[in-house]
Structures are given as structure tokens and as C-alpha cells.
C-alpha atoms as a PDB file:
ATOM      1  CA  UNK A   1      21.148 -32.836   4.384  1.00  0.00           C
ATOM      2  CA  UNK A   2      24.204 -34.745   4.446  1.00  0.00           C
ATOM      3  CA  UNK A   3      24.544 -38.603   3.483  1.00  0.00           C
ATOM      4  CA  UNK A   4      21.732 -41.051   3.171  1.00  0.00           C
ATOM      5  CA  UNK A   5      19.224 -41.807  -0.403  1.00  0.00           C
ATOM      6  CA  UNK A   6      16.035 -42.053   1.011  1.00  0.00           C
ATOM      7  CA  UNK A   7      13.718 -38.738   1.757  1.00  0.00           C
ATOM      8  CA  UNK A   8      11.905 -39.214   5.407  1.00  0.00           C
ATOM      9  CA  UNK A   9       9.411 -37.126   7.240  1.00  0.00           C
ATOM     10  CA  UNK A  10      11.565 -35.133  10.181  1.00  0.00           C
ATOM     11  CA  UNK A  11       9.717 -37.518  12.490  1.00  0.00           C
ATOM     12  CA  UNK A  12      11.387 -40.372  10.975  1.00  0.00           C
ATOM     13  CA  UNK A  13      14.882 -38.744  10.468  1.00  0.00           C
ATOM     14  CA  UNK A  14      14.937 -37.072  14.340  1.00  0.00           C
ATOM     15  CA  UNK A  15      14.310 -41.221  15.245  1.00  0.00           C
ATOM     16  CA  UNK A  16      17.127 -42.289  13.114  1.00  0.00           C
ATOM     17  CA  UNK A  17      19.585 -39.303  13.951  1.00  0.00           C
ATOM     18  CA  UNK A  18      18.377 -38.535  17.831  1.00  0.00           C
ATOM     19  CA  UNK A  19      21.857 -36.632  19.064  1.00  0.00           C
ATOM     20  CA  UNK A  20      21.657 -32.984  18.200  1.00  0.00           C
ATOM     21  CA  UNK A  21      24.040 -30.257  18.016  1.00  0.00           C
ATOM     22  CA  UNK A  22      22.408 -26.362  17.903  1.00  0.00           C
ATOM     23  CA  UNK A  23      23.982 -22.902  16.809  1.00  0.00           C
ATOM     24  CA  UNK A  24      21.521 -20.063  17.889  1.00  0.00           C
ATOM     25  CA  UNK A  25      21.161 -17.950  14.929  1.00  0.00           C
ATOM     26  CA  UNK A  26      18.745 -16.780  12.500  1.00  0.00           C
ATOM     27  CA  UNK A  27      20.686 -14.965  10.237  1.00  0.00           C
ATOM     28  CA  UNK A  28      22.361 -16.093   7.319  1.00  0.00           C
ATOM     29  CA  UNK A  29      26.143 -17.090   7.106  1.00  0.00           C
ATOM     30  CA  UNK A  30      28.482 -16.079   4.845  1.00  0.00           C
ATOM     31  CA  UNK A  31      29.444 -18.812   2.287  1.00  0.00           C
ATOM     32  CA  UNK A  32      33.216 -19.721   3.758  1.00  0.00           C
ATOM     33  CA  UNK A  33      31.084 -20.039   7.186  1.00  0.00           C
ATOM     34  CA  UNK A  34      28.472 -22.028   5.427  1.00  0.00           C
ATOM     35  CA  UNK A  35      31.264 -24.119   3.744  1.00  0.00           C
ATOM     36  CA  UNK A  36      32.626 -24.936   7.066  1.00  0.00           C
ATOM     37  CA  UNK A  37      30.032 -26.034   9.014  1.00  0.00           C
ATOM     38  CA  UNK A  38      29.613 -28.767   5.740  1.00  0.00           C
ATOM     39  CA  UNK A  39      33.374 -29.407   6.315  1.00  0.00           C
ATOM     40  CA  UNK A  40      32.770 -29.943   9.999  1.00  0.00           C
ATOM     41  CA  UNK A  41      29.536 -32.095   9.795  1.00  0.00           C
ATOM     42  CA  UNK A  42      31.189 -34.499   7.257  1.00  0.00           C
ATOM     43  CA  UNK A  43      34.184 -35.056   9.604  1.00  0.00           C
ATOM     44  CA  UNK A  44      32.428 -35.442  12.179  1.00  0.00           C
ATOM     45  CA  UNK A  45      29.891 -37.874  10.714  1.00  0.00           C
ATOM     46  CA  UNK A  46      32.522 -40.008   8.468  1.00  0.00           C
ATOM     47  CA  UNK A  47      30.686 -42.519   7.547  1.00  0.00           C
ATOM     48  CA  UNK A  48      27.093 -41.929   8.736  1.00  0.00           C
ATOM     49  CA  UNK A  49      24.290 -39.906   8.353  1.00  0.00           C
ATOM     50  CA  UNK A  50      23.614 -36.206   9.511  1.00  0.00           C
ATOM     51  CA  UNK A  51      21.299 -33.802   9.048  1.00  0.00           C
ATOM     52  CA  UNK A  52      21.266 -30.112   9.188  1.00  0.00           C
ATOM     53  CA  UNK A  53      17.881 -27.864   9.084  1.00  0.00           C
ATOM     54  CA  UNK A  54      16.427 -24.802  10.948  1.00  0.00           C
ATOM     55  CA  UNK A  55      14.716 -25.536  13.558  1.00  0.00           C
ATOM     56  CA  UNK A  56      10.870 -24.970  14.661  1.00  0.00           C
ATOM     57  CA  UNK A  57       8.523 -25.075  17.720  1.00  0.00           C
ATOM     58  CA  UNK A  58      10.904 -24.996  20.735  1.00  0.00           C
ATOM     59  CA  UNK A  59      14.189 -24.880  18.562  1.00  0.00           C
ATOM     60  CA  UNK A  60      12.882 -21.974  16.092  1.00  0.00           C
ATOM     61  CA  UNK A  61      15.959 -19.224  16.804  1.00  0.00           C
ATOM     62  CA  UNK A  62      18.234 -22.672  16.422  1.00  0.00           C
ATOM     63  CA  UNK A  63      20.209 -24.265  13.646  1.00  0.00           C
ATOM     64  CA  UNK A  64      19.830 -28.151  14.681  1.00  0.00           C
ATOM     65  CA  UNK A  65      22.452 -30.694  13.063  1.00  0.00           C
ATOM     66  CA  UNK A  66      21.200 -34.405  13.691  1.00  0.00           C
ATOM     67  CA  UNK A  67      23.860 -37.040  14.466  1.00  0.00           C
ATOM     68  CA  UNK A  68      23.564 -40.680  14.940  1.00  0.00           C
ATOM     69  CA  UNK A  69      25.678 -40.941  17.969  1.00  0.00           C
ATOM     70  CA  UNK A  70      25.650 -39.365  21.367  1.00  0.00           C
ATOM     71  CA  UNK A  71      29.522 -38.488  20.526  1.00  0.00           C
ATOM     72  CA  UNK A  72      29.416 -37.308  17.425  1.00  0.00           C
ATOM     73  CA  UNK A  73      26.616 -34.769  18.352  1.00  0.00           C
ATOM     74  CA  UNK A  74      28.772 -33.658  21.322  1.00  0.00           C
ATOM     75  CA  UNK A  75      32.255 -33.516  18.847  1.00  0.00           C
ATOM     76  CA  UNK A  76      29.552 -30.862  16.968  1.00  0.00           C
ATOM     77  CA  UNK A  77      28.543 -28.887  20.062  1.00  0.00           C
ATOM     78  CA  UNK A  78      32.021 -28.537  21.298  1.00  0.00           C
ATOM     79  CA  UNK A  79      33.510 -27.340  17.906  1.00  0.00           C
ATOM     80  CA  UNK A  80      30.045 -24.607  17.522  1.00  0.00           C
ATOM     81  CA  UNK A  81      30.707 -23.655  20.983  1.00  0.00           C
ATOM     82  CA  UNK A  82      34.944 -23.062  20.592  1.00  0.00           C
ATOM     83  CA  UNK A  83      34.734 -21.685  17.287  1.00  0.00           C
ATOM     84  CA  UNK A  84      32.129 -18.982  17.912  1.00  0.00           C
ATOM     85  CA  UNK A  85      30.480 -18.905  14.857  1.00  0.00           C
ATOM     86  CA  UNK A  86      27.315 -17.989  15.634  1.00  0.00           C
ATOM     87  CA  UNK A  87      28.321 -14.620  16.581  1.00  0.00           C
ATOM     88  CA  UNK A  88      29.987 -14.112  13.449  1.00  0.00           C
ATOM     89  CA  UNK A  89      29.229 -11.190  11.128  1.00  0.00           C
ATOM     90  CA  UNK A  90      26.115 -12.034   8.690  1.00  0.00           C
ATOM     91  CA  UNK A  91      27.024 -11.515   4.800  1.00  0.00           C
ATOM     92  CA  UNK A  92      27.194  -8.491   3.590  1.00  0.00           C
ATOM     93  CA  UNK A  93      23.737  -7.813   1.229  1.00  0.00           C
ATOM     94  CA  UNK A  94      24.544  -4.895  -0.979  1.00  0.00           C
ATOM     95  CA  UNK A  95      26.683  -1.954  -1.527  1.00  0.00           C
ATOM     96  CA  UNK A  96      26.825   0.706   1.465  1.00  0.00           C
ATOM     97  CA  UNK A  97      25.576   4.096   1.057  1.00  0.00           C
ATOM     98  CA  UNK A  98      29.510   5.349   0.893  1.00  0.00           C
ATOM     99  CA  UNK A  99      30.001   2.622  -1.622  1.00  0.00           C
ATOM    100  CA  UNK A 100      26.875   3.639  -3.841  1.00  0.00           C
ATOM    101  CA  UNK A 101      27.994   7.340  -3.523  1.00  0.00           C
ATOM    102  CA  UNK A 102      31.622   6.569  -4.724  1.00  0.00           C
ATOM    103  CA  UNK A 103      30.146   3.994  -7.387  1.00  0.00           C
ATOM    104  CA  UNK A 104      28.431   7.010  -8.911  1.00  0.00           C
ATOM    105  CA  UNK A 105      30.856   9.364  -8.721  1.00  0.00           C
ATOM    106  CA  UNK A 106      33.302   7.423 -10.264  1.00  0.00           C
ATOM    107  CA  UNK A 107      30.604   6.719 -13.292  1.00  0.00           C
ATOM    108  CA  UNK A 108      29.981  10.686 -13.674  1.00  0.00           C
ATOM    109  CA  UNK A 109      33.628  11.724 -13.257  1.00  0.00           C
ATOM    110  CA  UNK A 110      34.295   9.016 -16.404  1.00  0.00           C
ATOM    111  CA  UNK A 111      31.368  10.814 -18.723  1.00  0.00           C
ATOM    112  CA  UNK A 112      32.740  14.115 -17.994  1.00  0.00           C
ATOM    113  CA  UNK A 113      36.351  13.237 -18.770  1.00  0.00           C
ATOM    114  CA  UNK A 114      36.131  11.528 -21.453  1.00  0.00           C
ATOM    115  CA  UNK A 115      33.347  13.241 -22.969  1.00  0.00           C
ATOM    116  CA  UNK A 116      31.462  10.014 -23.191  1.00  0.00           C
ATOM    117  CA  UNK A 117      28.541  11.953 -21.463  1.00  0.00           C
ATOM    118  CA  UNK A 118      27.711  13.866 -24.787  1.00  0.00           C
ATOM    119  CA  UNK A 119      27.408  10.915 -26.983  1.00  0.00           C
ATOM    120  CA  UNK A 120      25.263   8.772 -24.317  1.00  0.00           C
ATOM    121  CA  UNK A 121      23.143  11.444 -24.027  1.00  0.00           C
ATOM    122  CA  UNK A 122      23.003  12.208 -27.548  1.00  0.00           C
ATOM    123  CA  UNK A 123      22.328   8.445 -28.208  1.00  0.00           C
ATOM    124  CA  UNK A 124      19.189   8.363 -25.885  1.00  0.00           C
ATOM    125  CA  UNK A 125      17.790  11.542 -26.771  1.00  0.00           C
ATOM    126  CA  UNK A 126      18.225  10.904 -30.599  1.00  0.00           C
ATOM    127  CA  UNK A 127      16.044   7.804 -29.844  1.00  0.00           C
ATOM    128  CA  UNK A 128      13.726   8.983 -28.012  1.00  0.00           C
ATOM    129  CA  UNK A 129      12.719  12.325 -30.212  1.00  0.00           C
ATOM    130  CA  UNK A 130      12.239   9.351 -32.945  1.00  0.00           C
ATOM    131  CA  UNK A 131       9.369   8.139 -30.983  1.00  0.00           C
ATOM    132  CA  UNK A 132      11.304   4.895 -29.855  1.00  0.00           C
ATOM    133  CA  UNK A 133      10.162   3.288 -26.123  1.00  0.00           C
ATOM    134  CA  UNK A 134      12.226   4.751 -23.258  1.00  0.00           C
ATOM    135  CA  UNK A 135      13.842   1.348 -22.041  1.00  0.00           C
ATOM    136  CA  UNK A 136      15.057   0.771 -26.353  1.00  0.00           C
ATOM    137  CA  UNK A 137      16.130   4.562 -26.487  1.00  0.00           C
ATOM    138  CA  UNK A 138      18.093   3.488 -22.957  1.00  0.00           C
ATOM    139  CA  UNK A 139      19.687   0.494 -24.309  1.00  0.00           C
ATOM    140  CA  UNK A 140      20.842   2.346 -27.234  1.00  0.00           C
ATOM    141  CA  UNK A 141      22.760   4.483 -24.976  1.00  0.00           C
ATOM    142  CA  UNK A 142      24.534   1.347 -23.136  1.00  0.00           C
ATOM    143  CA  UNK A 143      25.946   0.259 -26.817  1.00  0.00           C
ATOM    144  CA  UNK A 144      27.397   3.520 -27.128  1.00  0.00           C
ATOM    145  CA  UNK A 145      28.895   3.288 -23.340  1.00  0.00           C
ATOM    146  CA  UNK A 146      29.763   0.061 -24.207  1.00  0.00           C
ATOM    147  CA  UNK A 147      31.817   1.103 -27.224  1.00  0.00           C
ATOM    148  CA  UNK A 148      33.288   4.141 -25.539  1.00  0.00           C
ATOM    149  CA  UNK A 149      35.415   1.342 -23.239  1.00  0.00           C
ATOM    150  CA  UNK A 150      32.384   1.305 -20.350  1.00  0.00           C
ATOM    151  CA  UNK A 151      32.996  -2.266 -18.781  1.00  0.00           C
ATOM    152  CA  UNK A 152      29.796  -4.453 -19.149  1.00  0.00           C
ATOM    153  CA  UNK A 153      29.184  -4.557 -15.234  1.00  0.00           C
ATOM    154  CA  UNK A 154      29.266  -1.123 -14.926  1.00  0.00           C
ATOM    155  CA  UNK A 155      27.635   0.570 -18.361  1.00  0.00           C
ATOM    156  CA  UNK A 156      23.948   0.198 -17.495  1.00  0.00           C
ATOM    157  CA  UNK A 157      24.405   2.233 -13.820  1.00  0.00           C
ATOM    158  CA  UNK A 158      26.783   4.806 -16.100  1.00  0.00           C
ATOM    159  CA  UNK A 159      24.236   5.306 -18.368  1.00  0.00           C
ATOM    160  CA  UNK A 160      22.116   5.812 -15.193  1.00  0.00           C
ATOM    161  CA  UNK A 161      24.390   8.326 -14.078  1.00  0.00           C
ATOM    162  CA  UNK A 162      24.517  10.509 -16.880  1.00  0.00           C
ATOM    163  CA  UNK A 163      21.139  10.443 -17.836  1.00  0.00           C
ATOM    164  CA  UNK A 164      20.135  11.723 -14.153  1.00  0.00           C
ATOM    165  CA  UNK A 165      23.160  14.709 -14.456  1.00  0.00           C
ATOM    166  CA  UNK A 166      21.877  15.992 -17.502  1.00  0.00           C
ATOM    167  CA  UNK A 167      18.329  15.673 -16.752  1.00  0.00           C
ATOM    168  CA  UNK A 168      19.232  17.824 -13.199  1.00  0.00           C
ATOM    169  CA  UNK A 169      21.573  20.329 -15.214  1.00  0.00           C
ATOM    170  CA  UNK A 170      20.179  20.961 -18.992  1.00  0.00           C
ATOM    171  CA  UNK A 171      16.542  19.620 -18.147  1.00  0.00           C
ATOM    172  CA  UNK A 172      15.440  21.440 -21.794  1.00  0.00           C
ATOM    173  CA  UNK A 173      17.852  19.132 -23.558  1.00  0.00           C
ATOM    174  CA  UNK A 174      14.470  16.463 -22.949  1.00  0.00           C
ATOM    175  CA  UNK A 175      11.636  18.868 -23.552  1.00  0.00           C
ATOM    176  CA  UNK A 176      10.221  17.324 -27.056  1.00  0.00           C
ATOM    177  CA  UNK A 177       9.535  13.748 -24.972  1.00  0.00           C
ATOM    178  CA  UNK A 178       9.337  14.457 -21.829  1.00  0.00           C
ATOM    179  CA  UNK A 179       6.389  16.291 -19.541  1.00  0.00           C
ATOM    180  CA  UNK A 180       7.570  19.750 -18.623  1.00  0.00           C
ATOM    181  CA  UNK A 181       7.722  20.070 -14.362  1.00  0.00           C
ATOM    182  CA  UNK A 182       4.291  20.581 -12.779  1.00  0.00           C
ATOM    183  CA  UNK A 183       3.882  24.342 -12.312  1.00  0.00           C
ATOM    184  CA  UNK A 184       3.476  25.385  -8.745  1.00  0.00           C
ATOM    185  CA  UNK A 185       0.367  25.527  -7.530  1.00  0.00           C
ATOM    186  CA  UNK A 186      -1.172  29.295  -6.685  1.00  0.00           C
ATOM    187  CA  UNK A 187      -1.899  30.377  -3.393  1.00  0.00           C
ATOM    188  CA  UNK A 188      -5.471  31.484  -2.489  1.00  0.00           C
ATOM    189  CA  UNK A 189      -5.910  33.896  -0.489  1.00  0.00           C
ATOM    190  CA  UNK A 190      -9.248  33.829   1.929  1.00  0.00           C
ATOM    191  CA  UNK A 191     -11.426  37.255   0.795  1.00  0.00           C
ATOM    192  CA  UNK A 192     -11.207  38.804   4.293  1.00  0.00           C
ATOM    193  CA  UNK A 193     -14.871  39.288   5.798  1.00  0.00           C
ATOM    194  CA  UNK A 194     -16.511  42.869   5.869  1.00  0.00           C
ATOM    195  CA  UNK A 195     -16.891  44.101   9.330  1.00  0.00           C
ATOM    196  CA  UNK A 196     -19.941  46.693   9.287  1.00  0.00           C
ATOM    197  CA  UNK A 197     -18.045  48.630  12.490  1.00  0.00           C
ATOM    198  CA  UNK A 198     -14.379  48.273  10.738  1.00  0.00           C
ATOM    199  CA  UNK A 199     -12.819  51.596   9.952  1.00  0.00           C
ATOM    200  CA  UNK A 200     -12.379  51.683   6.425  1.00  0.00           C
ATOM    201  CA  UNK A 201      -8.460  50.337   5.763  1.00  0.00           C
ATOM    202  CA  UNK A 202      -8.494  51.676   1.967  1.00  0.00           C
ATOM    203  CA  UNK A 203      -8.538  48.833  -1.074  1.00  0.00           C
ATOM    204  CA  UNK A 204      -6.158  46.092  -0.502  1.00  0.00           C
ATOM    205  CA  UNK A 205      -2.865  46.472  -3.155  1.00  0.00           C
ATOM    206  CA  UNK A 206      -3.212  44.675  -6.566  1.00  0.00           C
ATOM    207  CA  UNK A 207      -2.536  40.590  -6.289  1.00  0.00           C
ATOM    208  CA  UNK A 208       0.245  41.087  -9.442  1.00  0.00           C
ATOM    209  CA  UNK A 209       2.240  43.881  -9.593  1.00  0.00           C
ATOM    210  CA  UNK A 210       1.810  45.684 -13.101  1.00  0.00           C
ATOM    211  CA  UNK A 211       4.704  46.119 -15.927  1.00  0.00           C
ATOM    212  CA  UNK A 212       6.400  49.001 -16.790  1.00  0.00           C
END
């Protein structure tokens, strides 16, 4: 809400401030869009009041800014309706896929390199095979990224990184703490029903086939 002390019901503040500006938009803005709708609504307003909410009932896919003047209100509208910002792009939430996939490349191509990968690896496993909790044995390994020159930001999703590669590529490096993979499960094979008018087909061949 922009100026004014006192806290009123909408009721009360829609009375005060009746002139209304919209944008039509229910996504998010960016901050230096956010930032300059504020600029705008304080110009605009100078001195007086406004108020800015989303809006509900009839005005529910609107952002309504209250003004206390028929003028100002319209000053609003005009600059929303030049500017076109309610057609500009919502902020961005997240990496993208390509970013996540370079992100991680970048963190195994850095273990491999520098050989950090052995001694992360080496730190968590050393932990863990002393009977120390996964996320301690894991936090262990982000000192030792952390003193191999890993920056701070990026040593926990290294770590990550190089726990997942060797798990894929030397999976009995984890054996002693680890559950082994789930054997695959056997196929049964339906005993085929005796027909008493069959010709006889001769046995059926062994299920295994024996060692020589």
C-alpha cells in the first residue's frame, strides 16, 4: 500500500481512494517491473494516498491501484496501457533443464580433473563404513570440496554430482552400507494343461541349462 498510517477494511479504503487503474495479470512481475510500477504510483500520487492489491470478485484476473482523484487514476491507466507491462515476461523461477545439465557437467568435469572426485568420495565413504548418518558422512564430503577450492554456492550440488557418478560407475565402492540392487524377479512359467487327446510332444527341455 502506498502512503497513509491508518489500516482500513477495503470497504473503507475503495470509499476513500474510488478512481482505479487495472493491469490484467495474474502472474508475478519481475522485481525491476515491480519496482516500477512503485516508481509510477508514487509519481503519480505525490502527495496522496494510493493503494495497490489484487483484485477479487469481478476484478480477480486484475491488479487494481486505488487513486484519490479521477486524474490521477487515468495518469495510471494511460501509463499501464502505453508501457505494456502486463504482457511482459513473468520472472524466471529456476534453472532450465539446459542450465541444470551444464551446471552438472561442469561440477563432474571439475572432480575428474582435478581429482577432487577421489577424495570426496573417499571422505563420504570413510564416514559412512564408520557407521556415521548419511547426511554427517555427506557434509564431511562438502569440507573436503570445500578445501579442494569448491566455491560455497556450488560444493553441496558437486558433492551431489560425484556421489551419483560413482554410485552409477563403481556401485561396489558402497557395498558395506548400502543395500545391494533388488535382484530381478523370476519369471513363472504357467504348467501347460494335459490334453488327454494331445499327441505326446516329448518332456519339455530343462528350465536351467546344466554346467559343464
Amino acid at each position: 500500500m502506498g502512503r497513509g498510517k491508518s489500516i482500513d477494511t477495503p470497504a473503507a479504503q475503495a470509499r476513500r481512494m474510488p478512481f482505479v487503474a487495472k493491469i490484467k495479470r495474474q502472474d508475478p512481475f519481475r522485481p525491476n517491473d515491480a519496482q516500477e510500477i512503485y516508481a509510477m504510483c508514487r509519481r503519480i500520487a505525490a502527495s496522496s494516498e494510493y493503494q495497490s492489491r489484487s483484485g477479487w470478485r469481478e476484478d480477480a484476473d486484475f491488479r487494481v491501484y486505488r487513486f484519490t482523484t479521477w486524474a490521477k487514476a487515468r495518469a495510471m491507466q494511460h501509463w499501464i496501457d502505453r508501457s505494456g507491462i502486463a504482457h511482459r515476461p513473468m520472472p524466471k523461477l529456476g534453472p532450465t533443464p539446459e542450465e541444470k545439465a551444464e551446471r552438472k557437467r561442469q561440477a563432474l568435469a571439475w572432480g575428474l580433473a582435478t581429482g577432487a572426485v577421489r577424495d570426496i568420495v573417499q571422505a563420504y565413504r570413510r564416514a559412512r563404513h564408520a557407521g556415521i548418518e548419511e547426511l554427517t558422512s555427506f557434509n564431511a564430503a562438502c569440507t573436503v570440496g570445500l578445501a579442494l577450492g569448491r566455491p560455497n554456492d556450488e560444493v553441496q550440488h558437486t558433492v551431489e554430482v560425484l556421489l551419483e557418478w560413482a554410485r552409477e560407475n563403481h556401485q561396489e565402492w558402497f557395498y558395506r552400507f548400502e543395500p545391494p540392487a533388488a535382484p530381478a524377479r523370476e519369471t513363472i512359467h504357467p504348467a501347460r494343461a494335459e490334453s488327454p487327446t494331445a499327441p505326446d510332444e516329448g518332456p519339455l527341455p530343462p528350465r536351467h541349462s546344466p554346467r559343464f
